[in-house]
Protein backbone atom coordinates (compact mmCIF):
# COMPACT_ATOMS: atom_id res chain seq x y z
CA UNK A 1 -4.29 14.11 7.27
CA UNK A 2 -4.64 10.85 9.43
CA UNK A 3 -7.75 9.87 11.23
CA UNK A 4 -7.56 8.22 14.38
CA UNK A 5 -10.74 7.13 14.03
CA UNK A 6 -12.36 3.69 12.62
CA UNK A 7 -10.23 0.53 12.21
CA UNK A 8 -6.54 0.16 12.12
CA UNK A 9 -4.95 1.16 8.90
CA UNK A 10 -1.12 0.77 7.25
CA UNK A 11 -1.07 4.87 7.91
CA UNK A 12 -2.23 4.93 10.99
CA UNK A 13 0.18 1.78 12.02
CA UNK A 14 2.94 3.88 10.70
CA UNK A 15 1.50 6.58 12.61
CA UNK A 16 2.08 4.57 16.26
CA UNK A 17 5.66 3.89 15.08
CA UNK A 18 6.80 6.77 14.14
CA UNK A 19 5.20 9.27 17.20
CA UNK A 20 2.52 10.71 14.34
CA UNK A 21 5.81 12.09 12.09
CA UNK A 22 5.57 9.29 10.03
CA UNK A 23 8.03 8.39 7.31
CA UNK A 24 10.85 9.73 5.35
CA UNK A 25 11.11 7.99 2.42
CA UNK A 26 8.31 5.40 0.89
CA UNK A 27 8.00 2.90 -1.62
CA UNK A 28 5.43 1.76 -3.58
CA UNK A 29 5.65 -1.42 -6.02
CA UNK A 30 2.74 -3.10 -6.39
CA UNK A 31 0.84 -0.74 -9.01
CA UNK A 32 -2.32 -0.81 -6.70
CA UNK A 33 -3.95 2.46 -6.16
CA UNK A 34 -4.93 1.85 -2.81
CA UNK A 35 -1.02 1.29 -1.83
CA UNK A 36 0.31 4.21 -3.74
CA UNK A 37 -2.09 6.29 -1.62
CA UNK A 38 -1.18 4.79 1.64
CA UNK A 39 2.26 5.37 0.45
CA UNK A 40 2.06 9.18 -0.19
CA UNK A 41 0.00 9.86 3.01
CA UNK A 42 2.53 7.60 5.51
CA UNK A 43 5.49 9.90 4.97
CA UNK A 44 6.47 12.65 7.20
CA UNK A 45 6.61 16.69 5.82
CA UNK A 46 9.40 17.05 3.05
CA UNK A 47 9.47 12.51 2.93
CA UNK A 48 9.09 11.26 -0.31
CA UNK A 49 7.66 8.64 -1.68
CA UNK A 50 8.82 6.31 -5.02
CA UNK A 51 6.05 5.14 -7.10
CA UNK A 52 7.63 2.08 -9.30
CA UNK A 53 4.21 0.13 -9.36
CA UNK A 54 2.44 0.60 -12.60
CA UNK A 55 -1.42 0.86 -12.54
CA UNK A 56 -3.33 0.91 -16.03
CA UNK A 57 -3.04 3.80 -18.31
CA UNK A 58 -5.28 6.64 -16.89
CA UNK A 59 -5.73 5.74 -13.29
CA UNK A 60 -5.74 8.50 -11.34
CA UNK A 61 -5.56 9.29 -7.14
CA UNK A 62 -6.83 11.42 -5.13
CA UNK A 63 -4.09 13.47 -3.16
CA UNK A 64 -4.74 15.68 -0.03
CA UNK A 65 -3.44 18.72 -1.70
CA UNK A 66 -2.12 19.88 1.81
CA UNK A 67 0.15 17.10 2.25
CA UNK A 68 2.31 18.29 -1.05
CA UNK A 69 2.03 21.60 0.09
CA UNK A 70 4.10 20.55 3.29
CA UNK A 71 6.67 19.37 1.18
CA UNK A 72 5.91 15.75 0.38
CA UNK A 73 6.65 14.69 -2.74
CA UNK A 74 5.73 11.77 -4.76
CA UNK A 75 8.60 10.49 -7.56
CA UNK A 76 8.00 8.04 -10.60
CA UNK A 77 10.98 5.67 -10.86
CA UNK A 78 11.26 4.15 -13.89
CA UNK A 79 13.79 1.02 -14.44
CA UNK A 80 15.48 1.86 -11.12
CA UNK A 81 16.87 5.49 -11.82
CA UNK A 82 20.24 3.95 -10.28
CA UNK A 83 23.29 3.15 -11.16
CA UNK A 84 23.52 0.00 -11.75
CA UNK A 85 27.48 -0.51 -10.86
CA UNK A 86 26.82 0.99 -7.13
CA UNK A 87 23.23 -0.04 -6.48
CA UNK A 88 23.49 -4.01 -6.97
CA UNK A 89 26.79 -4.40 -5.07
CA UNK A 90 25.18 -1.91 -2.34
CA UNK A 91 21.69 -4.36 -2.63
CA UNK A 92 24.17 -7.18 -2.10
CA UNK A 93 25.92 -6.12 0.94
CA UNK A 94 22.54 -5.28 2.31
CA UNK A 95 21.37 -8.78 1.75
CA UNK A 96 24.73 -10.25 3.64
CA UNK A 97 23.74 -8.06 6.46
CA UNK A 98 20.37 -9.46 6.59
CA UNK A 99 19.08 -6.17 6.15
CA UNK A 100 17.25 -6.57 2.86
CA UNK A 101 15.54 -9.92 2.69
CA UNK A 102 15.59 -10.19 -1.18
CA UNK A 103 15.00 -14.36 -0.76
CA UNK A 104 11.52 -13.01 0.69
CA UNK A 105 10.55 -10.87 -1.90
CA UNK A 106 10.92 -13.96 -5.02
CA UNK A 107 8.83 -16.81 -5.83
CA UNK A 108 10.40 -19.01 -8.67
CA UNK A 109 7.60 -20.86 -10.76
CA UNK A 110 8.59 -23.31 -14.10
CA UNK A 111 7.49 -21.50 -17.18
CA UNK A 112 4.66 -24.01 -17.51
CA UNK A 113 3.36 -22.48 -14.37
CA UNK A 114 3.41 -18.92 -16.33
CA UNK A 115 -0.82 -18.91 -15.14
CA UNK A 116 -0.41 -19.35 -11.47
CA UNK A 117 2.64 -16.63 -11.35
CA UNK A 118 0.62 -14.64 -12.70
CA UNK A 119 -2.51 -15.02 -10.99
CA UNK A 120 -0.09 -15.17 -7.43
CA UNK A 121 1.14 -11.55 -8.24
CA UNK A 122 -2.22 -10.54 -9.10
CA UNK A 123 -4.01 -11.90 -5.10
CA UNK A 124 -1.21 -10.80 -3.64
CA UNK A 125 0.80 -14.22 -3.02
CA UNK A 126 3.76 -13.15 -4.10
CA UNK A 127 5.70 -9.81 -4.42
CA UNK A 128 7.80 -10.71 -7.56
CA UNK A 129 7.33 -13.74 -9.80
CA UNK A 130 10.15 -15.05 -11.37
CA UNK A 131 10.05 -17.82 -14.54
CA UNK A 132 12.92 -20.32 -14.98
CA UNK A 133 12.61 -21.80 -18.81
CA UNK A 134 14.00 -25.09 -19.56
CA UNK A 135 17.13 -26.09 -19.96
């Protein structure tokens, strides 16, 4: 499934780390086609890999069918499929640990900035926009 031909890729990054097993578990988020198939193809036989990202209505990928053979599987995830109780205080001691850099993943824009939050998540600027209204 990976080529270790032409120029460097996410896959074939993960590839180098991982000795060519490549990962368990992988998450997409960003709704980009492009990702979600880097995604699926970077994890190891039986990983798995959470699509939360939400492209338009009808995209479709293409999937090397031999990969899902192997036991990969690919898993929509809609609204978190946690628990909400154990999840955030688990996300919180996480971030105390300095193991999940949450700070990272935010931008905070003024409603009146509603455009450029937008168009930030859109080029890639930021991973989550957040809007803070008026007091």
């Amino acid at each position: 499934m990976w080529s270790t031909r032409g120029p460097p890729t996410p896959v074939r990054r993960i590839q180098e780390i991982t000795g060519g097993g490549g990962t368990q578990f992988s998450l997409e988020t960003s709704g980009n086609l492009t990702a979600l198939r880097q995604a699926v193809d970077s994890i190891q036989i039986m990983g798995e890999c959470g699509m939360i990202g939400a492209p338009a209505f009808g995209s479709e990928i293409g999937l090397d069918t031999w990969g899902l053979l192997l036991g990969r599987k690919i898993r929509g995830i809609c609204e978190g499929d946690s628990v909400p109780d154990l999840f955030i205080p688990k996300l919180v001691e996480l971030y105390r640990q300095g193991r999940f850099p949450f700070d990272k993943l935010i931008r905070f824009y003024a409603f009146d900035r509603i455009n450029e939050a937008v168009e930030d998540g859109e080029q890639g600027r930021t991973i989550k926009a957040v809007l803070r209204f008026p007091d």
